[in-house]
N, C-alpha and C. Protein backbone atom coordinates (compact mmCIF):
# COMPACT_ATOMS: atom_id res chain seq x y z
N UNK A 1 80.59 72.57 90.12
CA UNK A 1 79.55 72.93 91.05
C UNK A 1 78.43 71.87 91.07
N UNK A 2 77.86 71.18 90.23
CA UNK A 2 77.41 70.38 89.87
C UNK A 2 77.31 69.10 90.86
N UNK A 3 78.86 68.63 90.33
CA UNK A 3 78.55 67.28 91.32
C UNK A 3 78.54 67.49 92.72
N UNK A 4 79.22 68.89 93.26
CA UNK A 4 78.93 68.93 94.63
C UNK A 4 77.52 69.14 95.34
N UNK A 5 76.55 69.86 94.10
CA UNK A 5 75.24 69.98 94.09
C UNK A 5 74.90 68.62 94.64
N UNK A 6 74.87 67.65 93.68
CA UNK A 6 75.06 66.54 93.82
C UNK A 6 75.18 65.76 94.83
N UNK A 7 76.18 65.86 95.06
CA UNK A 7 76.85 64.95 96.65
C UNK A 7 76.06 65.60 97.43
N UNK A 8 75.83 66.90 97.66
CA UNK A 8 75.45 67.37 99.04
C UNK A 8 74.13 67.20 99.38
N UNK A 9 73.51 67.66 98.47
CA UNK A 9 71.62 67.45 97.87
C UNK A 9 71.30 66.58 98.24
N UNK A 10 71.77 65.55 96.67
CA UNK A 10 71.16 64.67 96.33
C UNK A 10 69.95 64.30 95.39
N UNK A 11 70.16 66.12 94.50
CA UNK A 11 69.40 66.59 93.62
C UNK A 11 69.94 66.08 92.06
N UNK A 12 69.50 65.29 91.53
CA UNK A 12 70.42 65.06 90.63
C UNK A 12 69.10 65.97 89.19
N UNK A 13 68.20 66.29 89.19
CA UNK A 13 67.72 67.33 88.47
C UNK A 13 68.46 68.65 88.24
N UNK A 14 68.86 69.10 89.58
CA UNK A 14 69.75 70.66 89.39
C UNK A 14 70.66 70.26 88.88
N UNK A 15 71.43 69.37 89.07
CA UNK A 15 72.80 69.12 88.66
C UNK A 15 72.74 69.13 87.55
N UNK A 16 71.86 67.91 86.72
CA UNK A 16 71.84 68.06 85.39
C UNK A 16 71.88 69.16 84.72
N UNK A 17 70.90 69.83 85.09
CA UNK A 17 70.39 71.58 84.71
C UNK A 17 71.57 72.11 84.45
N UNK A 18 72.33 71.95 85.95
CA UNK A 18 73.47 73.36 85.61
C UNK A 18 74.68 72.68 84.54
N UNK A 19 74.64 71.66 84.23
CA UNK A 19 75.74 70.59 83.77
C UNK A 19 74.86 70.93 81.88
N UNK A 20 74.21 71.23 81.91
CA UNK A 20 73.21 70.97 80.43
C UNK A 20 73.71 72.90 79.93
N UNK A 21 73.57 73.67 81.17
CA UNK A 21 73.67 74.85 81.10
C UNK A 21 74.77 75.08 80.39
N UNK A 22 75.69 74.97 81.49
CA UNK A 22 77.11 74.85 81.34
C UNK A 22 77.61 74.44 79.69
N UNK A 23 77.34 73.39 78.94
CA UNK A 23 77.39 72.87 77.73
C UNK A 23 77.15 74.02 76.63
N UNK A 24 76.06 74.78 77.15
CA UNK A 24 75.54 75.90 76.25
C UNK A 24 75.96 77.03 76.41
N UNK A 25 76.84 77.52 76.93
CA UNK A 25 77.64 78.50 77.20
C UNK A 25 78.76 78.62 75.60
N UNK A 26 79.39 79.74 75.44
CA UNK A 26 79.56 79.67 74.12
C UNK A 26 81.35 79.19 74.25
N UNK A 27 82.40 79.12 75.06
CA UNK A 27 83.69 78.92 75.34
C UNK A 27 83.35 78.19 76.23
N UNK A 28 82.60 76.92 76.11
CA UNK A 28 82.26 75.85 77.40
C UNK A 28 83.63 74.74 76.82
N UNK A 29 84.24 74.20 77.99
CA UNK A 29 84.82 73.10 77.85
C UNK A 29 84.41 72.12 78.16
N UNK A 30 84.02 71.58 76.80
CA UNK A 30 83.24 70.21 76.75
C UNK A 30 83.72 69.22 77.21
N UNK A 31 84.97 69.09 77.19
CA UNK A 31 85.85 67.81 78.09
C UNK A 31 85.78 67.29 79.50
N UNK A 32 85.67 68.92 80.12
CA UNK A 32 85.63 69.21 81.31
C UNK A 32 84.37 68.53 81.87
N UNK A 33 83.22 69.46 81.05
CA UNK A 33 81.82 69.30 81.53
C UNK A 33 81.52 67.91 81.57
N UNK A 34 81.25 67.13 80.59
CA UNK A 34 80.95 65.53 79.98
C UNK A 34 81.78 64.55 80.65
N UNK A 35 83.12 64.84 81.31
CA UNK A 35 83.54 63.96 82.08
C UNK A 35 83.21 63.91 83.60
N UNK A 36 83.34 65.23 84.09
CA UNK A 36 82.52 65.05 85.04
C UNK A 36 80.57 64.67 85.34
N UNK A 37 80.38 64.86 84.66
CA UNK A 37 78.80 64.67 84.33
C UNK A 37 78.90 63.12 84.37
N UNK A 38 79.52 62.62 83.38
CA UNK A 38 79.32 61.10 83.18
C UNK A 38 80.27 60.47 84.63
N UNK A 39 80.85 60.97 84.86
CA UNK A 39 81.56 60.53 86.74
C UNK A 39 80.41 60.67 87.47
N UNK A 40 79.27 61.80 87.50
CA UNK A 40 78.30 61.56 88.13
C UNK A 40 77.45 61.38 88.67
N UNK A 41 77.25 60.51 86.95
CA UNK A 41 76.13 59.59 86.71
C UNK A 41 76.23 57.97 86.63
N UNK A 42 77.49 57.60 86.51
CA UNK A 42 77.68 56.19 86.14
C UNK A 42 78.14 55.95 87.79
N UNK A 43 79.29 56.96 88.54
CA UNK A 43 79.76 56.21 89.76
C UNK A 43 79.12 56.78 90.89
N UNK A 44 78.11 57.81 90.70
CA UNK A 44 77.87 58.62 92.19
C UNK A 44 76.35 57.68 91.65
N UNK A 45 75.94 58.18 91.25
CA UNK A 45 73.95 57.48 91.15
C UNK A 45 73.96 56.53 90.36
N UNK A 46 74.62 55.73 89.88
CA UNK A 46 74.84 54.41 89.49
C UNK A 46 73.82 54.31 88.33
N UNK A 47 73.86 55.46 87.41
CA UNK A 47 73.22 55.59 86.57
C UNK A 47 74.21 55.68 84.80
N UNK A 48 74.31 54.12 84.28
CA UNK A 48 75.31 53.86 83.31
C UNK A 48 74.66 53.70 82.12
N UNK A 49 73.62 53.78 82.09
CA UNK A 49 73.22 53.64 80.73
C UNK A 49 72.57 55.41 80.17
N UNK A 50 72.61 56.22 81.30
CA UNK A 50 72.34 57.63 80.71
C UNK A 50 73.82 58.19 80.48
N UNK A 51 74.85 57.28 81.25
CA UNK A 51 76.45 58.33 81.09
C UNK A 51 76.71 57.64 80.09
N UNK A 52 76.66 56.45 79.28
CA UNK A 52 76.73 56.19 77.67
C UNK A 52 76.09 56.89 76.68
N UNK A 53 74.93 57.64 77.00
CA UNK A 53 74.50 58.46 76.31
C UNK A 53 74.90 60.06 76.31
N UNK A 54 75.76 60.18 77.34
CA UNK A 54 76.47 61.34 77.32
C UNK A 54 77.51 61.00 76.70
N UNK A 55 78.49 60.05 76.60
CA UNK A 55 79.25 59.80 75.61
C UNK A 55 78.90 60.06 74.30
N UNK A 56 77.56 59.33 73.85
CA UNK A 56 77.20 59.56 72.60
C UNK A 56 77.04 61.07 72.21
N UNK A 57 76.85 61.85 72.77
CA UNK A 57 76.91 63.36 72.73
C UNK A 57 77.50 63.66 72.79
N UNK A 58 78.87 63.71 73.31
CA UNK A 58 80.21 64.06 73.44
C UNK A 58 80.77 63.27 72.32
N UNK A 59 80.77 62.49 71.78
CA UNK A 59 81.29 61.73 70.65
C UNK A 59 80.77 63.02 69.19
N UNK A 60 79.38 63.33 69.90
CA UNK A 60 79.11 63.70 68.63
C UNK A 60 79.68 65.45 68.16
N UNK A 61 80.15 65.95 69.39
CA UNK A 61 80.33 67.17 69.57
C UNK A 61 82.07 67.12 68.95
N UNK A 62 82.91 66.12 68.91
CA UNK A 62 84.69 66.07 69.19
C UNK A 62 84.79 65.26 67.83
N UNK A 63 83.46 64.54 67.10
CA UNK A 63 84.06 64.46 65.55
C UNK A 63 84.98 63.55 65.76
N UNK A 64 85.09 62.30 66.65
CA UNK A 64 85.90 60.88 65.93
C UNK A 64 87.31 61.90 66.37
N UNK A 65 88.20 63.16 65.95
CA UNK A 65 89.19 62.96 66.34
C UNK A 65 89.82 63.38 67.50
N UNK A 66 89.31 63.26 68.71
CA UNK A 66 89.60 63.38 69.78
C UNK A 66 90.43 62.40 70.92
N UNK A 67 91.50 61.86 70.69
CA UNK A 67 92.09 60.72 71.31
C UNK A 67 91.82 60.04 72.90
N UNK A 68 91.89 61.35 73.82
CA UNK A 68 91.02 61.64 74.79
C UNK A 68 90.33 61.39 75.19
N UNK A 69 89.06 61.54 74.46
CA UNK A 69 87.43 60.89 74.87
C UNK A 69 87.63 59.72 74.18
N UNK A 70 88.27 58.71 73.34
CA UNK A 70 87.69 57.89 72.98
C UNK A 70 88.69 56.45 74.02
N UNK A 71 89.95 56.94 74.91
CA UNK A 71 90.45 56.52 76.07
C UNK A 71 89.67 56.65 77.10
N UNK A 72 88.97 57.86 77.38
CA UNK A 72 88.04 57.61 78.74
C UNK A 72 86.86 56.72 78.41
N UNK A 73 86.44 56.52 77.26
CA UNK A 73 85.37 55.82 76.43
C UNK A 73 85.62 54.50 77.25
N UNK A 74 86.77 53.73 76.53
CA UNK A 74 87.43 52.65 77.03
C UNK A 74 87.62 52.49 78.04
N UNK A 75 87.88 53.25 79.02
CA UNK A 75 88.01 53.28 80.30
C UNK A 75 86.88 53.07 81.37
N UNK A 76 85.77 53.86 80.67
CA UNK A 76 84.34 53.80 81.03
C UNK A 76 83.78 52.33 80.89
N UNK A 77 84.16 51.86 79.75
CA UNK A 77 83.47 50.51 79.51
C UNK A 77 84.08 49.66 79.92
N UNK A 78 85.38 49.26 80.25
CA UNK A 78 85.98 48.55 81.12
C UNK A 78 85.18 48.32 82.32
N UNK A 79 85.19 49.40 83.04
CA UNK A 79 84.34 49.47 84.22
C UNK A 79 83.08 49.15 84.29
N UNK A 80 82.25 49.23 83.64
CA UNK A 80 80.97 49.02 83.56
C UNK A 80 80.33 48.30 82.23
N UNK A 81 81.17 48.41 81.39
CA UNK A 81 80.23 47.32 80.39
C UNK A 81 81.03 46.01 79.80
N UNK A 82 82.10 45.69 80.51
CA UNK A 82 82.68 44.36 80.42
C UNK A 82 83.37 44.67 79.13
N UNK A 83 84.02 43.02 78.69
CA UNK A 83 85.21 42.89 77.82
C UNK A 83 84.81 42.95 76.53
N UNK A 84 83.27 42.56 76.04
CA UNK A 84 83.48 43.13 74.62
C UNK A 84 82.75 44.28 74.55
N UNK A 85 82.16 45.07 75.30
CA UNK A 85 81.91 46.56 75.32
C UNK A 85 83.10 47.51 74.86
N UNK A 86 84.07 46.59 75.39
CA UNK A 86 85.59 47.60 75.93
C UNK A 86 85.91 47.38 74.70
N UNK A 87 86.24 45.89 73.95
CA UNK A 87 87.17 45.96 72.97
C UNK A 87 86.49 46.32 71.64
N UNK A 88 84.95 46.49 71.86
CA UNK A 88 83.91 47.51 70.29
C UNK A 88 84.85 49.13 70.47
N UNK A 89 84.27 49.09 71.76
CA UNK A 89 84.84 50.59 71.64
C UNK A 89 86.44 50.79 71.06
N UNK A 90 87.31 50.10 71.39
CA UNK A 90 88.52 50.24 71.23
C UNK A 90 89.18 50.13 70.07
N UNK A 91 88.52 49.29 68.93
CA UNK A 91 87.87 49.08 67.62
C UNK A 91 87.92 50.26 67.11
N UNK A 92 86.76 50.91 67.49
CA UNK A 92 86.23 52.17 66.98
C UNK A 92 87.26 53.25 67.46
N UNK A 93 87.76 53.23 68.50
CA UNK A 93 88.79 54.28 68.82
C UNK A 93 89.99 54.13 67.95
N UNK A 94 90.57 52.85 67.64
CA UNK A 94 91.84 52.96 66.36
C UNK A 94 91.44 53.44 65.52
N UNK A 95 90.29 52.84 64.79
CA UNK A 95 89.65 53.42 63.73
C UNK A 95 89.23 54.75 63.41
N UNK A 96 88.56 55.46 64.49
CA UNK A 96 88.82 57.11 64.47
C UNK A 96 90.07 57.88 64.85
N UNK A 97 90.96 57.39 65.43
CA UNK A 97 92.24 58.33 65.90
C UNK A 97 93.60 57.05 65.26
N UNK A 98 93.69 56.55 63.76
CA UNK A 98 94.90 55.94 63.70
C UNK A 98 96.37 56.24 63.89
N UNK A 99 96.07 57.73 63.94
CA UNK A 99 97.34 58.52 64.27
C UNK A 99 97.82 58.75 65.64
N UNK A 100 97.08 58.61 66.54
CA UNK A 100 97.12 59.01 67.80
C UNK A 100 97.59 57.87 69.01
N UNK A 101 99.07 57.74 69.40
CA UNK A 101 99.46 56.79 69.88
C UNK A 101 99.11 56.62 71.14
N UNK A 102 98.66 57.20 72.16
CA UNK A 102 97.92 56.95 73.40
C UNK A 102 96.33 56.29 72.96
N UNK A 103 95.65 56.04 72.16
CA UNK A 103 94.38 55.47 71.90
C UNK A 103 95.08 53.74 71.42
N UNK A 104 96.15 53.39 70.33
CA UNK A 104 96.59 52.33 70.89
C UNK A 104 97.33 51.51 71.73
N UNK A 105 97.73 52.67 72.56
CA UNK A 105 98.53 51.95 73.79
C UNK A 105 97.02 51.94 75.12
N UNK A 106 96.26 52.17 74.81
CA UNK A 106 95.04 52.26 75.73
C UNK A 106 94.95 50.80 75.05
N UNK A 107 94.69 50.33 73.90
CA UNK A 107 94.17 49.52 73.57
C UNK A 107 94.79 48.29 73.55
N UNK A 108 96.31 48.25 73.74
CA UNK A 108 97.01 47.12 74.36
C UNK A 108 96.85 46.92 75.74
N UNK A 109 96.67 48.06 76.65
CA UNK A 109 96.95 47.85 78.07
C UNK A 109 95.33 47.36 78.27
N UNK A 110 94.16 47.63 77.54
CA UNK A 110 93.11 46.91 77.80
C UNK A 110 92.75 45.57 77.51
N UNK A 111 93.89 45.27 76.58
CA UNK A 111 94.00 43.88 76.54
C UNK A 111 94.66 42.92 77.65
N UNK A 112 95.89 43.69 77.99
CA UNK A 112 96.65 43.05 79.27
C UNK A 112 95.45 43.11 80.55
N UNK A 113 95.12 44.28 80.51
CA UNK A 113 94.01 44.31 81.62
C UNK A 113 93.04 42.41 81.75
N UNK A 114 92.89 42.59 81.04
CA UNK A 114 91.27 41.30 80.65
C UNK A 114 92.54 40.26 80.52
N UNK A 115 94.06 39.60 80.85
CA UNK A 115 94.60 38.97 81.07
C UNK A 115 94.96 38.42 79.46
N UNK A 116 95.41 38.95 78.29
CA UNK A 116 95.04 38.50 77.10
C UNK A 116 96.82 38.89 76.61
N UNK A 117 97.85 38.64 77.12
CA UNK A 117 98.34 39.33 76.94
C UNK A 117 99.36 38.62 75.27
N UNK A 118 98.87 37.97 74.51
CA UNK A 118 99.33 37.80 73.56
C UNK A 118 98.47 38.86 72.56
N UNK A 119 96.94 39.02 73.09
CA UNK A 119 96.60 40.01 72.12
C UNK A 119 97.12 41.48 72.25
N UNK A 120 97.49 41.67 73.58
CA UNK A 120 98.10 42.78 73.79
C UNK A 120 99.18 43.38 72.79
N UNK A 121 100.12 41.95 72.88
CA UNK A 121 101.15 42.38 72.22
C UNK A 121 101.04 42.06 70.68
N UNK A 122 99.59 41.61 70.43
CA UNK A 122 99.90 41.92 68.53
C UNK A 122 98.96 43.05 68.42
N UNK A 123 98.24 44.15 69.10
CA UNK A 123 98.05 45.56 69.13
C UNK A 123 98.97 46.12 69.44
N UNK A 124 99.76 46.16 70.04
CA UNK A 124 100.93 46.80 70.23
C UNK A 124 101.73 46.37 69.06
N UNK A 125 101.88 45.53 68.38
CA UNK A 125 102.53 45.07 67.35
C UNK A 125 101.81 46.46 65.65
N UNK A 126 100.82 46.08 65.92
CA UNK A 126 100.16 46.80 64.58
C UNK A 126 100.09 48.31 64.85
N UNK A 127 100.30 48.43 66.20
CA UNK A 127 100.98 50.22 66.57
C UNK A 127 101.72 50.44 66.42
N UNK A 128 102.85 49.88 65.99
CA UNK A 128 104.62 49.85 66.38
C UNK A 128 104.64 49.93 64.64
N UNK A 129 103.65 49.10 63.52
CA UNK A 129 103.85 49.02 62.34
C UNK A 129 103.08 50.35 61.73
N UNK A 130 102.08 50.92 62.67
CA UNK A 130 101.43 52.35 61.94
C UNK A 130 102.60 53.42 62.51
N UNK A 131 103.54 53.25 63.34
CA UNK A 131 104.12 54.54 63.71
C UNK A 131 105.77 53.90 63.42
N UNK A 132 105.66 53.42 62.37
CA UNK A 132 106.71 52.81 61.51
C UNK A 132 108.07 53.97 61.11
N UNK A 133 107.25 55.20 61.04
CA UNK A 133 108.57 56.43 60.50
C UNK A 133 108.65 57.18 62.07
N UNK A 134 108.23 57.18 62.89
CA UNK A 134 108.33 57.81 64.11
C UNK A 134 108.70 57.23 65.33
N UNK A 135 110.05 57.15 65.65
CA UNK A 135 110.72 56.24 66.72
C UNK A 135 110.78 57.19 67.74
N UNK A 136 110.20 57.75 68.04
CA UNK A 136 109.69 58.80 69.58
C UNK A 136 108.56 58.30 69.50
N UNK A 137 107.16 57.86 69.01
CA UNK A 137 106.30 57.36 68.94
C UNK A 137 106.47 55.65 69.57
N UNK A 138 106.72 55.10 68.56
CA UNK A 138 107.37 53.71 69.08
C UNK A 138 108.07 53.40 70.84
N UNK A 139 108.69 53.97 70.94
CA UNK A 139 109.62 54.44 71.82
C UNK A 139 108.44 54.43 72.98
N UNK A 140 107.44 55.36 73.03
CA UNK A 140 106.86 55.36 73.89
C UNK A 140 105.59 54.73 73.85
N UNK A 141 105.26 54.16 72.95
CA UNK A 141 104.00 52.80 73.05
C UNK A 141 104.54 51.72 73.79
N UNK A 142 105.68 51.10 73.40
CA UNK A 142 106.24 50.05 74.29
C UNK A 142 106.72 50.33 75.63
N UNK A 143 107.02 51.37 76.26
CA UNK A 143 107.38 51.98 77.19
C UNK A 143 106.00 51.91 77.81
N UNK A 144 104.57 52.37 77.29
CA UNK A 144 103.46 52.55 78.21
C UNK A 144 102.81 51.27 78.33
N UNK A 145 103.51 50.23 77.16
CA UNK A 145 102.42 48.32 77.38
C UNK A 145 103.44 47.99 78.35
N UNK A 146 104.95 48.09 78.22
CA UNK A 146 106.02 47.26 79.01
C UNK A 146 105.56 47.94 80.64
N UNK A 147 105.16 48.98 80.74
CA UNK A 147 105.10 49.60 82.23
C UNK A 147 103.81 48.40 82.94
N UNK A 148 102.83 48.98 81.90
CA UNK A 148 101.53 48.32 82.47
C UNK A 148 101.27 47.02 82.99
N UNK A 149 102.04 46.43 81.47
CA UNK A 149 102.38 44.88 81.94
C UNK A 149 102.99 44.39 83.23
N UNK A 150 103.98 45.40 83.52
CA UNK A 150 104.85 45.20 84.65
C UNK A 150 104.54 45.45 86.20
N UNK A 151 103.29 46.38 86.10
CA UNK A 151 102.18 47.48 87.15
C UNK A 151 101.37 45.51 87.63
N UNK A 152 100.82 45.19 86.38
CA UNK A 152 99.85 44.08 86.78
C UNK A 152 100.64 43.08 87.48
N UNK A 153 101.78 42.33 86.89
CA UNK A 153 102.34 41.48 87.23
C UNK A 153 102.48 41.94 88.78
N UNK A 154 103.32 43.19 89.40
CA UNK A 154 103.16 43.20 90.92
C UNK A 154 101.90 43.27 91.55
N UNK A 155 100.87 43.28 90.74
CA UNK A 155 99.43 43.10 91.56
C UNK A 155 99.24 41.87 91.97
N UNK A 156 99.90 41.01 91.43
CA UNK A 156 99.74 39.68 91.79
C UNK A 156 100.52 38.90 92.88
N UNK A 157 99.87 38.01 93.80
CA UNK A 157 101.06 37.54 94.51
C UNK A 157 102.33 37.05 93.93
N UNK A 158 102.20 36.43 93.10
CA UNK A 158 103.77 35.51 92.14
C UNK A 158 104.21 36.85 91.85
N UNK A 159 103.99 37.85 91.60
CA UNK A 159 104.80 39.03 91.28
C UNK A 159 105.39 39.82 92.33
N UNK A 160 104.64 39.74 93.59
CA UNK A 160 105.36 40.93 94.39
C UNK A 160 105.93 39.59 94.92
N UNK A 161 105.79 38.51 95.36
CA UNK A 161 106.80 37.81 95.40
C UNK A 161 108.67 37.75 94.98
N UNK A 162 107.95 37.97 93.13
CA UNK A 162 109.66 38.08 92.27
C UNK A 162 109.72 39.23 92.18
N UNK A 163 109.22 40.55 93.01
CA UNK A 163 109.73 41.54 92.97
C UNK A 163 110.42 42.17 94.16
N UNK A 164 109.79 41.44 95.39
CA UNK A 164 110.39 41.11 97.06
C UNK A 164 111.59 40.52 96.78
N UNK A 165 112.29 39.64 95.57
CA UNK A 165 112.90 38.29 95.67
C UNK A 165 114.34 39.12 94.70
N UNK A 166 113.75 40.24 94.03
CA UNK A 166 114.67 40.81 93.30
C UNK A 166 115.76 41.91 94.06
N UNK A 167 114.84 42.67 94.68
CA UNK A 167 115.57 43.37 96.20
C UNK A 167 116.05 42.96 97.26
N UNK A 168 115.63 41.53 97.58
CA UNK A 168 116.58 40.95 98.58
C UNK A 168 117.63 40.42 97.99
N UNK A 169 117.74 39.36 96.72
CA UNK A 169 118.95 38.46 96.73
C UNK A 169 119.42 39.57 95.33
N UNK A 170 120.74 39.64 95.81
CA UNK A 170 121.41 40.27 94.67
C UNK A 170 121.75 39.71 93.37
N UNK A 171 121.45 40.57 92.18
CA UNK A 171 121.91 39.84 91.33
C UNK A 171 123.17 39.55 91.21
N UNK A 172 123.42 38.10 90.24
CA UNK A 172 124.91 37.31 90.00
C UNK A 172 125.34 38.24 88.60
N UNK A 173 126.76 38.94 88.82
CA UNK A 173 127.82 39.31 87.80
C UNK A 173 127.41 38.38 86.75
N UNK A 174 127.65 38.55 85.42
CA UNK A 174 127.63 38.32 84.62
C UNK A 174 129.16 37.23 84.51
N UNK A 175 129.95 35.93 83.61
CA UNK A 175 130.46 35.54 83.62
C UNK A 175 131.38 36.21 82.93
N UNK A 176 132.84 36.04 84.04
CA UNK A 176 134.09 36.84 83.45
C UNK A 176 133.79 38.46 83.22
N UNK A 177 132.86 38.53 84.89
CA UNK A 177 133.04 40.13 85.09
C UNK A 177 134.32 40.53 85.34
N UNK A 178 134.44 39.92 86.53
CA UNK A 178 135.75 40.01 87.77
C UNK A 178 137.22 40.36 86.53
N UNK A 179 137.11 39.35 85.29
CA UNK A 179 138.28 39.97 84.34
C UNK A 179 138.05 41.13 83.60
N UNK A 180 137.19 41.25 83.40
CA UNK A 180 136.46 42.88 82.90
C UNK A 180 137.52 44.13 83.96
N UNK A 181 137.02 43.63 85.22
CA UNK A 181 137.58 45.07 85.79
C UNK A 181 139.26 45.11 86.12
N UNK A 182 139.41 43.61 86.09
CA UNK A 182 140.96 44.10 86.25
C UNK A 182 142.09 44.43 84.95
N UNK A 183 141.02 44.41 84.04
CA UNK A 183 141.33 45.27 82.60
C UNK A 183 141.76 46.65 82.55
């Protein structure tokens, strides 16, 4: 209700109010509330240095182990506080959630993001070595850097290029298919 307050108004006092309210309610979902709040304050009123401080409150409410907030964290600072904003936070997000394999696959794909992609892949490397006994884990860290990696590359012209270039010309059989099948 809030941000539509918001949008429609242009009251960003009520909003707060009912958004502060809301928090104090006793079965409030804090996830809920704090993400939208900080959506809009950093992208509707272009107000980023009070939605870092709602982070800091929300950080302080979820206790470090929340995997969740400390990905939208990263996500947030990407956007608005550049590349070593992003990679403190991301720091601090391994460091509070080492168990939690979506906080370092956030933290490889924010490396590919910022074009880094050798650092990518030695975070993804030191994820692959903490989730060492869990190959459903593994399995799907490389699955979410190999996607991402692959998402950027068609953002690029040289990519949708070799990806235009892959659907038109067919690939060549492998050598000594043709005796394969008449096997």
């Amino acid at each position: 209700m809030a941000p539509n307050l918001y949008a429609e108004y242009g009251d960003m006092t009520e909003a707060r109010g009912l958004l502060r309210g809301g928090l104090m309610q006793r079965d409030a979902d804090y996830g809920s509330i704090y993400r939208g709040w900080i959506a809009m304050e950093a992208d509707h009123s272009g107000n980023v240095d009070f939605a870092r401080a709602l982070f800091g409150e929300w950080h302080a409410l979820c206790r470090d182990k929340d995997g969740g907030f400390w990905c939208r964290y990263i996500a947030f600072e990407v956007r608005h506080g550049g590349a070593r904003r992003a990679r403190d936070v991301a720091e601090a997000a391994v460091a509070a959630c080492p168990g939690d394999p979506a906080v370092h696959a956030k933290c490889a794909r924010l490396e590919l993001r910022l074009g880094h992609e050798d650092r990518a892949f030695a975070v993804l490397g030191r994820a692959l070595a903490a989730f060492a006994s869990d190959a459903s884990a593994q399995e799907w860290l490389v699955d979410q850097v190999r996607g991402y990696r692959d998402a950027l590359r068609r953002r690029t012209l040289a990519g949708r290029l070799r990806s235009c270039c892959r659907a038109v010309i067919p690939s060549r059989r492998p050598h000594g298919y043709e005796k394969l099948q008449s096997v």
